[in-house]
N, C-alpha and C. Protein backbone atom coordinates (compact mmCIF):
# COMPACT_ATOMS: atom_id res chain seq x y z
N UNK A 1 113.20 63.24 103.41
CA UNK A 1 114.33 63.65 104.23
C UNK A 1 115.61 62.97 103.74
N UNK A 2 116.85 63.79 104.18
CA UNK A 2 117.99 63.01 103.47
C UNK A 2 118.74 62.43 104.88
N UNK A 3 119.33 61.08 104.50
CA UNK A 3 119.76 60.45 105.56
C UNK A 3 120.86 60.20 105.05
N UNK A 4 121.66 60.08 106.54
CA UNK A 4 123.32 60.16 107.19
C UNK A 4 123.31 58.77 108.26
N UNK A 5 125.03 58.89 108.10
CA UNK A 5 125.04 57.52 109.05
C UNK A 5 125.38 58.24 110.33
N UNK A 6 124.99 58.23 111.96
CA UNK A 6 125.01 58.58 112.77
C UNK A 6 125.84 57.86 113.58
N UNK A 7 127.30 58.21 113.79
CA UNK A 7 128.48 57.39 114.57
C UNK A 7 128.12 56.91 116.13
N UNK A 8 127.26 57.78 116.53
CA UNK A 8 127.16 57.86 117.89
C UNK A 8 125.83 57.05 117.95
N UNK A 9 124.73 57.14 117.24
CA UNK A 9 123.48 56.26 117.44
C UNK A 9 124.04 54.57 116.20
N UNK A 10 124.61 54.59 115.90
CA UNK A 10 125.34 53.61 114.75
C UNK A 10 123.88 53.27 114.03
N UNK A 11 123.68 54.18 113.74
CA UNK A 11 122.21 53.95 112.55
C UNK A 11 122.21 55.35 111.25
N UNK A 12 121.64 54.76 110.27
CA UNK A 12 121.04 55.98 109.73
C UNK A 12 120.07 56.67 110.21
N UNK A 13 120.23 58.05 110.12
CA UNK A 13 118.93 58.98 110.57
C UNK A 13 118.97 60.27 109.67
N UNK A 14 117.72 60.53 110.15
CA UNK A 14 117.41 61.83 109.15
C UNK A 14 118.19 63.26 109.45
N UNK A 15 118.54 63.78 108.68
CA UNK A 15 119.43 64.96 108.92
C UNK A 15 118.31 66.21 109.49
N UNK A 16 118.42 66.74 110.65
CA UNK A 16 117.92 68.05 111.39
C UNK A 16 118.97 69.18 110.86
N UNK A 17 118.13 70.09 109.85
CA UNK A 17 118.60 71.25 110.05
C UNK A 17 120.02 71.37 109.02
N UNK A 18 119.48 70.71 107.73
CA UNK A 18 120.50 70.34 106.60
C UNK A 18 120.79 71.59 106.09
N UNK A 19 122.39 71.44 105.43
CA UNK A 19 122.79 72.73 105.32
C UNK A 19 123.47 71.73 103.68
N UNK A 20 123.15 72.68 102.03
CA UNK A 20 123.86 71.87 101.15
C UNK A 20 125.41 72.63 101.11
N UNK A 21 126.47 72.29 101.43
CA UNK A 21 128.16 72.75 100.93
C UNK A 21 128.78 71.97 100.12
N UNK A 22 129.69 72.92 99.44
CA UNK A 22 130.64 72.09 98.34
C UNK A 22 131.75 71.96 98.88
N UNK A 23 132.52 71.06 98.86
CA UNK A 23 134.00 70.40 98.91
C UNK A 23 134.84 71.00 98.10
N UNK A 24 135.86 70.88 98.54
CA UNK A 24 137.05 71.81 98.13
C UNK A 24 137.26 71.35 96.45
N UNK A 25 136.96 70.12 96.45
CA UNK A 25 136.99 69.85 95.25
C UNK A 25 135.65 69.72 94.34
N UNK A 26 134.55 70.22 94.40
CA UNK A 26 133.73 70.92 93.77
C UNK A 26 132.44 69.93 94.08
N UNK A 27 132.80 69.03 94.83
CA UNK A 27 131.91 67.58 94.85
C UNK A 27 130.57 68.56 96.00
N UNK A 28 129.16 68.01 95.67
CA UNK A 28 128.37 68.47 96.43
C UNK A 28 128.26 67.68 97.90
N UNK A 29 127.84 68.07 99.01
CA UNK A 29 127.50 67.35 100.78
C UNK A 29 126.39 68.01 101.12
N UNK A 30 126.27 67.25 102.19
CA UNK A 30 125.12 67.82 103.01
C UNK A 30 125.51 67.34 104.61
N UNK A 31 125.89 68.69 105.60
CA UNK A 31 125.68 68.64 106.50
C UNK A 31 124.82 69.29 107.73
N UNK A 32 124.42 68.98 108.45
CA UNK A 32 123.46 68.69 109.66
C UNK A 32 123.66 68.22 111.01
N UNK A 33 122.73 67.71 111.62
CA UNK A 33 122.32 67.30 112.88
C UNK A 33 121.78 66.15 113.13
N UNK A 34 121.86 65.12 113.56
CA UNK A 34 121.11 63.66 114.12
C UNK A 34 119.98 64.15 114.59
N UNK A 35 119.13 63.59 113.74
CA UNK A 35 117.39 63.94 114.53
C UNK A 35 117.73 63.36 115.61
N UNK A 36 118.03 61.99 116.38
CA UNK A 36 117.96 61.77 117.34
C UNK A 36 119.00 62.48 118.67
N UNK A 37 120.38 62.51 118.53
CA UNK A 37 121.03 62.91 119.18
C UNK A 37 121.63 64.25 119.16
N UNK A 38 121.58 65.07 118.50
CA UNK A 38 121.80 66.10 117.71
C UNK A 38 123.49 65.97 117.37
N UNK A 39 123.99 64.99 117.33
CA UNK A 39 125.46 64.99 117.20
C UNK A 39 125.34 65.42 115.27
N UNK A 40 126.37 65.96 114.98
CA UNK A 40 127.03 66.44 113.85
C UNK A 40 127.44 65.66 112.96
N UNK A 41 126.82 65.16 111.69
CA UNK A 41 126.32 64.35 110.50
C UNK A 41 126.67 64.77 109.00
N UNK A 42 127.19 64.87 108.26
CA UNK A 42 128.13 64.38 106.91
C UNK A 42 127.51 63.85 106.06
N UNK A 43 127.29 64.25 105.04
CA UNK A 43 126.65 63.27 103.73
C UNK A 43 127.89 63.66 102.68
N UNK A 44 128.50 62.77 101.84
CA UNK A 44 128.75 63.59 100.30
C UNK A 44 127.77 62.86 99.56
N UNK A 45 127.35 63.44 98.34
CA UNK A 45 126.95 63.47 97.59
C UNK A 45 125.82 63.99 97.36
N UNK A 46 125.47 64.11 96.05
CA UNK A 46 123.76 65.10 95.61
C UNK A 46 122.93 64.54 96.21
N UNK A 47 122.02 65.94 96.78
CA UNK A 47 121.15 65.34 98.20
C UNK A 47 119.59 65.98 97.53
C-alpha cells in the first residue's frame, strides 16, 4: 500500500481508494482517502 501523511490523524496511513494524477508540471501524485478517517490525502511522487 502507498502511504500519506494524514493532517487530521497526524500519522501516516495507507491511502483508500488511490487515484495516480499528474501535476501541472508533469511531476507524478497520488491522491486518495485516510484508511482511517476518510479525510482527503496527497502524495507527490512515483507511487
Amino acid at each position: 500500500m502507498i502511504k500519506a501523511y494524514c493532517f487530521k490523524c497526524k500519522e501516516k496511513v495507507d491511502i483508500k481508494d488511490s487515484e495516480r494524477v499528474t501535476l501541472n508540471n508533469g511531476r507524478p501524485a497520488t491522491k486518495g482517502l485516510c484508511n482511517n478517517c476518510s479525510t482527503k490525502v496527497f502524495r507527490i511522487g512515483k507511487a
